[in-house]
Protein backbone atom coordinates (compact mmCIF):
# COMPACT_ATOMS: atom_id res chain seq x y z
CA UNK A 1 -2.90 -12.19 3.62
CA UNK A 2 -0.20 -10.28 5.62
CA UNK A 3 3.09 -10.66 7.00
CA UNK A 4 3.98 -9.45 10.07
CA UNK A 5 7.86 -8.78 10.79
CA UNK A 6 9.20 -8.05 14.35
CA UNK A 7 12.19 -6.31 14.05
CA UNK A 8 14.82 -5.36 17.02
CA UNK A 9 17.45 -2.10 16.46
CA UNK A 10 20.67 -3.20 16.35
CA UNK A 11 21.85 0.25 16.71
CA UNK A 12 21.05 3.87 17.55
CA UNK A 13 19.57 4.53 14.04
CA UNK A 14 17.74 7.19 11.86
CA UNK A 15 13.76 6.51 11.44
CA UNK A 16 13.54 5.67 7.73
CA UNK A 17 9.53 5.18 7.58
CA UNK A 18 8.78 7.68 5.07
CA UNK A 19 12.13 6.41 2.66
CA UNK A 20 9.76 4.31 0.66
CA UNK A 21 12.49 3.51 -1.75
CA UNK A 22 14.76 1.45 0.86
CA UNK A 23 11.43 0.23 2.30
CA UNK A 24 10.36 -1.30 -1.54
CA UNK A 25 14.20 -2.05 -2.08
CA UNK A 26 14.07 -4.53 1.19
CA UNK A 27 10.91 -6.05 0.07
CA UNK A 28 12.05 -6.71 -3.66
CA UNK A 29 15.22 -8.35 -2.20
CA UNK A 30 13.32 -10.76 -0.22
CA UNK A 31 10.76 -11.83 -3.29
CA UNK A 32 13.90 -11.99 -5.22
CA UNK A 33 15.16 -14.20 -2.88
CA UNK A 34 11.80 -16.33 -2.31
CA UNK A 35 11.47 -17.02 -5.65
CA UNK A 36 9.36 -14.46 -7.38
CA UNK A 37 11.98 -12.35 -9.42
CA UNK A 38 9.73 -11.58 -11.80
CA UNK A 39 6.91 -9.61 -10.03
CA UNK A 40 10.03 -7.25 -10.23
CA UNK A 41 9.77 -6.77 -13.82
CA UNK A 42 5.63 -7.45 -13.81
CA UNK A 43 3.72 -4.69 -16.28
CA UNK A 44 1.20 -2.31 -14.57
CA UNK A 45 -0.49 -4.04 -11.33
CA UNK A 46 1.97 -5.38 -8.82
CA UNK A 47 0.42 -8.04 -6.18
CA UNK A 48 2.03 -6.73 -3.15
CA UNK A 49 2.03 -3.87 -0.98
CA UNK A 50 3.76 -2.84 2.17
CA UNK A 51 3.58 -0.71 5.56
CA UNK A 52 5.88 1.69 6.87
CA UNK A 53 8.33 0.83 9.82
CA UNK A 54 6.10 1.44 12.74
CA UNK A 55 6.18 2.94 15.37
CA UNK A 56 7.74 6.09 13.43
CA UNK A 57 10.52 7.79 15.36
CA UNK A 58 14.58 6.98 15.71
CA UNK A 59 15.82 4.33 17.44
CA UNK A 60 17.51 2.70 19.80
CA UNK A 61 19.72 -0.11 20.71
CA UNK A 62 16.94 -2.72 21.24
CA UNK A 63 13.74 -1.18 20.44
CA UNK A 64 11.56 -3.03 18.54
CA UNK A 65 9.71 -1.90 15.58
CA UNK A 66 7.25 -3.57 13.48
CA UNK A 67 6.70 -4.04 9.21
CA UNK A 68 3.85 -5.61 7.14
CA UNK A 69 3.97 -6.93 3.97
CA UNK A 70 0.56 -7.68 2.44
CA UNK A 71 -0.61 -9.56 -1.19
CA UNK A 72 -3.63 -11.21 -2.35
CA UNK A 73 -1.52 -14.07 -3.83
CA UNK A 74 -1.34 -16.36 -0.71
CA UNK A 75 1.44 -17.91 -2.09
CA UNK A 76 3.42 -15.30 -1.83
CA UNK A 77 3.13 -14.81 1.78
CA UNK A 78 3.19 -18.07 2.79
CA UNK A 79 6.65 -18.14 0.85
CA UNK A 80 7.92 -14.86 2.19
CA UNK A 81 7.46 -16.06 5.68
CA UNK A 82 9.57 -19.59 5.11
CA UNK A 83 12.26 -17.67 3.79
CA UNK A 84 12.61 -15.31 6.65
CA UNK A 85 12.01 -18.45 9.68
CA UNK A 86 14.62 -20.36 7.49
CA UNK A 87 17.23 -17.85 6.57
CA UNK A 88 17.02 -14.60 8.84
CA UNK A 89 16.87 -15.49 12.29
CA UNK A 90 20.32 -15.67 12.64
CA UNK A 91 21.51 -12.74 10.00
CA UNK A 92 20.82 -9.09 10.46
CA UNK A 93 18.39 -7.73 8.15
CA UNK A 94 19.14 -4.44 6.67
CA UNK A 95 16.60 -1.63 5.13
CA UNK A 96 18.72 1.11 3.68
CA UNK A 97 21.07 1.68 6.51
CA UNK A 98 19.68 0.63 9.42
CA UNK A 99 20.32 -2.91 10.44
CA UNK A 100 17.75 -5.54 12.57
CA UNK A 101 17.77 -8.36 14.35
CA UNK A 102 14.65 -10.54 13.45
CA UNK A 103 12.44 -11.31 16.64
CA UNK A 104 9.47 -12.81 15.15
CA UNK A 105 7.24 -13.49 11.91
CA UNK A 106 3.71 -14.33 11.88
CA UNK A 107 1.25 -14.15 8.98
CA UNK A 108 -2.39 -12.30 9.91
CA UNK A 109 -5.57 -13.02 7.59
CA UNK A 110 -7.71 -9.79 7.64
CA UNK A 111 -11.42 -10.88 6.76
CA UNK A 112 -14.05 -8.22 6.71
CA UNK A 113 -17.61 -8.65 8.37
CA UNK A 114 -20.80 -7.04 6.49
CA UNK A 115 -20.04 -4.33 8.76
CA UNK A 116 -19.94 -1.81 10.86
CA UNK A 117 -16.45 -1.85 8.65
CA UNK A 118 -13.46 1.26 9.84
CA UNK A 119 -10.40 1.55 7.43
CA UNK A 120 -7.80 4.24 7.43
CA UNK A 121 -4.59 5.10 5.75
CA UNK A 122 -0.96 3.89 6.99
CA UNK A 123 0.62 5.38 3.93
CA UNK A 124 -0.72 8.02 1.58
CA UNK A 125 -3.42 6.51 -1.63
CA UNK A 126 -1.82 8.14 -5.31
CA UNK A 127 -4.51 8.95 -7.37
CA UNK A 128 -3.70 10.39 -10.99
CA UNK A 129 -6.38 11.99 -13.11
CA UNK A 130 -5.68 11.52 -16.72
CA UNK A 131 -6.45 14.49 -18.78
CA UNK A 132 -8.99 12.72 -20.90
CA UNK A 133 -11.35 13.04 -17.55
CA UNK A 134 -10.38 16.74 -16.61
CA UNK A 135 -13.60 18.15 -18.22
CA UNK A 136 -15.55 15.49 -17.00
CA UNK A 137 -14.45 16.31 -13.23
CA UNK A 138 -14.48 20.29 -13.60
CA UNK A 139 -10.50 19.94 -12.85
CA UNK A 140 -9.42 23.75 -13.07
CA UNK A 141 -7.25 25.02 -15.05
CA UNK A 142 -4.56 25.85 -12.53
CA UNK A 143 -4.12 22.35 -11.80
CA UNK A 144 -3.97 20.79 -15.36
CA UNK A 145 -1.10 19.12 -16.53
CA UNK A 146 -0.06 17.33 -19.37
CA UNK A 147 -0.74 13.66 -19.53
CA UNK A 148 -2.32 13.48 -15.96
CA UNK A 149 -2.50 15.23 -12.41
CA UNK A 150 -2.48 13.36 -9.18
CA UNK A 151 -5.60 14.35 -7.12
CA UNK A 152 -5.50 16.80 -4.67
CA UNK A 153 -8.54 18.45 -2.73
CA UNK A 154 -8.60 21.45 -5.36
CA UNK A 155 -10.26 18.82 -7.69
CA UNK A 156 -13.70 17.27 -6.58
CA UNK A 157 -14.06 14.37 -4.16
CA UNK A 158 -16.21 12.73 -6.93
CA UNK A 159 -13.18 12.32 -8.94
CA UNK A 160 -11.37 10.73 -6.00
CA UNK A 161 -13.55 8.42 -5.49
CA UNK A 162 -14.66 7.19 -8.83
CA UNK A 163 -11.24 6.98 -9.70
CA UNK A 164 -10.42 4.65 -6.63
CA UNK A 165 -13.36 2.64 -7.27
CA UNK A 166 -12.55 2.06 -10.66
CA UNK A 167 -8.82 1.18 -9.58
CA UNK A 168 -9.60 -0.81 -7.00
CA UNK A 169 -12.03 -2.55 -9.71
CA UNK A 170 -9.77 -3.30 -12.48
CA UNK A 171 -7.21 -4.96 -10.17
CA UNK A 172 -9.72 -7.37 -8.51
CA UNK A 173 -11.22 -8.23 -12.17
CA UNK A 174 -7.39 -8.65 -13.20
CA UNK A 175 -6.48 -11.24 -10.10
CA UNK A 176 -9.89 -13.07 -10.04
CA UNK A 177 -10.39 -12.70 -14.28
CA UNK A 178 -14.00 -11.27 -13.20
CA UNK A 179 -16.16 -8.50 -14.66
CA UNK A 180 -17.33 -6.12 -12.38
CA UNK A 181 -18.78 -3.07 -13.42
CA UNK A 182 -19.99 0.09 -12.22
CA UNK A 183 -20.73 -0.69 -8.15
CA UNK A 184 -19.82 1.19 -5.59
CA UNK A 185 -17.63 0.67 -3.31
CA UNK A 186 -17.55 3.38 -0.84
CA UNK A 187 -20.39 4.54 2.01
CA UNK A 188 -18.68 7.01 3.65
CA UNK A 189 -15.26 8.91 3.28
CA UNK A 190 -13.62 11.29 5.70
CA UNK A 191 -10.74 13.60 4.16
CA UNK A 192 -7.78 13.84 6.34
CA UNK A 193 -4.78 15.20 4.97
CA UNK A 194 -2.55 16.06 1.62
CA UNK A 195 0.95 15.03 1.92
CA UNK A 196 3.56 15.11 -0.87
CA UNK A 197 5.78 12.39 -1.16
CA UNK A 198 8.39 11.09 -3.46
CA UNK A 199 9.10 7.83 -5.41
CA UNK A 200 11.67 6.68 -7.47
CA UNK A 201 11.90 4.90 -10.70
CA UNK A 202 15.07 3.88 -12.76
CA UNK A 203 17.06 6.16 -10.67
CA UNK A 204 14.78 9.28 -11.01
CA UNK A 205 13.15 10.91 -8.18
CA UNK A 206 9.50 11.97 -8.79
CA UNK A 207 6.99 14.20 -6.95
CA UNK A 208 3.69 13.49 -6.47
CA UNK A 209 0.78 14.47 -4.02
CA UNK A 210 -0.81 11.51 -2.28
CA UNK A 211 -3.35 12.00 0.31
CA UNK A 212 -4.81 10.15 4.19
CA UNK A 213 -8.27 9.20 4.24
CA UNK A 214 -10.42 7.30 6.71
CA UNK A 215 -13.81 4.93 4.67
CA UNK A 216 -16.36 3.48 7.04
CA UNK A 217 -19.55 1.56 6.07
CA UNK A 218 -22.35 0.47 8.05
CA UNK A 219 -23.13 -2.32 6.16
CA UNK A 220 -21.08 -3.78 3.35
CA UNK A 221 -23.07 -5.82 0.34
CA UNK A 222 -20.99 -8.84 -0.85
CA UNK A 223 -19.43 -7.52 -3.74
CA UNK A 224 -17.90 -4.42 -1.66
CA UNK A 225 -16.50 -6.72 1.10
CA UNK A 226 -15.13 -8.93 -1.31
CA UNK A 227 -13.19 -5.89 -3.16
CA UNK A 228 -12.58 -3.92 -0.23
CA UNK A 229 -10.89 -7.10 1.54
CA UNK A 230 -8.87 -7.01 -1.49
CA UNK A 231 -7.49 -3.99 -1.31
CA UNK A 232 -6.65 -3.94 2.12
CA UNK A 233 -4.01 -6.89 0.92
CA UNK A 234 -3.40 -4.87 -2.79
CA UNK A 235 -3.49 -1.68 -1.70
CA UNK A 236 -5.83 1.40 -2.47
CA UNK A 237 -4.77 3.24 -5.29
CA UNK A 238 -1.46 3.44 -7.40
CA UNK A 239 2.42 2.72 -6.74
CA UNK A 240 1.24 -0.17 -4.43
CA UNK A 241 4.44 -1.51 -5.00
CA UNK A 242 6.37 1.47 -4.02
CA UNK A 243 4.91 1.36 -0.78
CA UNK A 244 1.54 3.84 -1.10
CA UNK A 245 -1.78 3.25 -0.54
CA UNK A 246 -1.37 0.41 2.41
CA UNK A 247 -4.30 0.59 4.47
CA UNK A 248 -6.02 -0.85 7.77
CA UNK A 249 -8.98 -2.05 9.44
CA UNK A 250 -9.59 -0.16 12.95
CA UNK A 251 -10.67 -3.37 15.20
């Protein structure tokens, strides 16, 4: 499930889309608030991922922008969405330093049909290979690192997407304790762009090259739309909680 936030400028203001760390800092405030402190501090997976402020661009005095919030854990949403009705409509809301007046809040279900099925990126999907796997996907030598590399097109699609298959995977069996194994996910894959982006943890700013993608399918078998209609509320990839990997269905 996802929330939707309508958001009016308060003031003439700097776009602050692509500052993923005040975006995730607005979002953890309001869990904190709705009573989930602790998906702060949650090992590996977060349930939760987010959109940028959208339209992208500066602002205004009065124009309105727009900011999703997304989890599998309907609970969450649901929760999210009482807090805001109950507490925010009156107060300004504030992401990093630009400040909002709260217009409206509605939550939006996003089931998937057997197909045809469009998806494309709002935010870039991390990827890291770990270096147990860089002789298995040919990864060249000019791109090895220690540990792990984040993919980039110098390294085989293959790796891309068996990597997000398996990702996308492990956090479904993790949330529904199923066992899926080995089915694929993807049809069809169209490559748009690298960008590199930045996150932070504990204080320290880290690079890392994400990338934009478009996925169709013709036809979707059950276990893909089930997975796939996950991940549209999880998020494709890594750092779903830092804001990467949101994604969404072309209607």
């Amino acid at each position: 499930m996802r929330l939707l936030l309508r958001l009016r400028s308060k003031n003439d203001q700097k776009d602050v889309s692509l500052e993923y760390h005040k975006l995730q800092g607005f979002v953890y405030s309001l869990l904190q608030e709705s009573g989930f402190p602790l998906l702060h501090d949650k090992p590996g997976y977060k349930p939760f991922c987010f959109s940028n402020i959208f339209p992208f661009g500066d602002m205004k005095e009065g124009d309105v922008r727009h900011f999703m919030i997304a989890s599998p854990g309907k609970t969450i949403i649901e929760h999210l969405a009482q807090h805001l009705t109950t507490n925010h409509t009156e107060r300004e809301i504030h992401i990093g330093d630009c400040a909002f007046a709260l217009d409206g809040v509605r939550t939006v279900e996003t089931p998937l049909g057997n197909g045809p099925v469009r998806i494309i990126c709002a935010t870039p999907i991390l990827l890291r290979i770990p270096e147990y796997n860089y002789d298995l996907y040919a990864v060249p030598e000019e791109e090895r690192r220690p540990r792990y590399v984040y993919w980039r097109p110098q390294i085989s699609f293959e790796a891309f997407i068996k990597q997000l298959t398996e990702n996308l995977t492990k956090k479904y069996n993790q949330s529904y304790g199923t066992s899926i194994a080995d089915h694929p996910l993807f049809q069809e894959f169209l490559f748009k762009k690298t960008v590199h982006t930045r996150y932070i943890v504990d204080g320290k700013s880290y690079g890392a090259a994400g990338s934009l993608w478009e996925f169709s399918w013709s036809h979707m078998d059950d276990v893909q739309r089930r997975i796939i209609e996950f991940g549209l509320d999880a998020g494709f990839g890594e750092r779903n909680s830092f804001g990467f990997g949101f994604v969404n269905v072309v209607r």
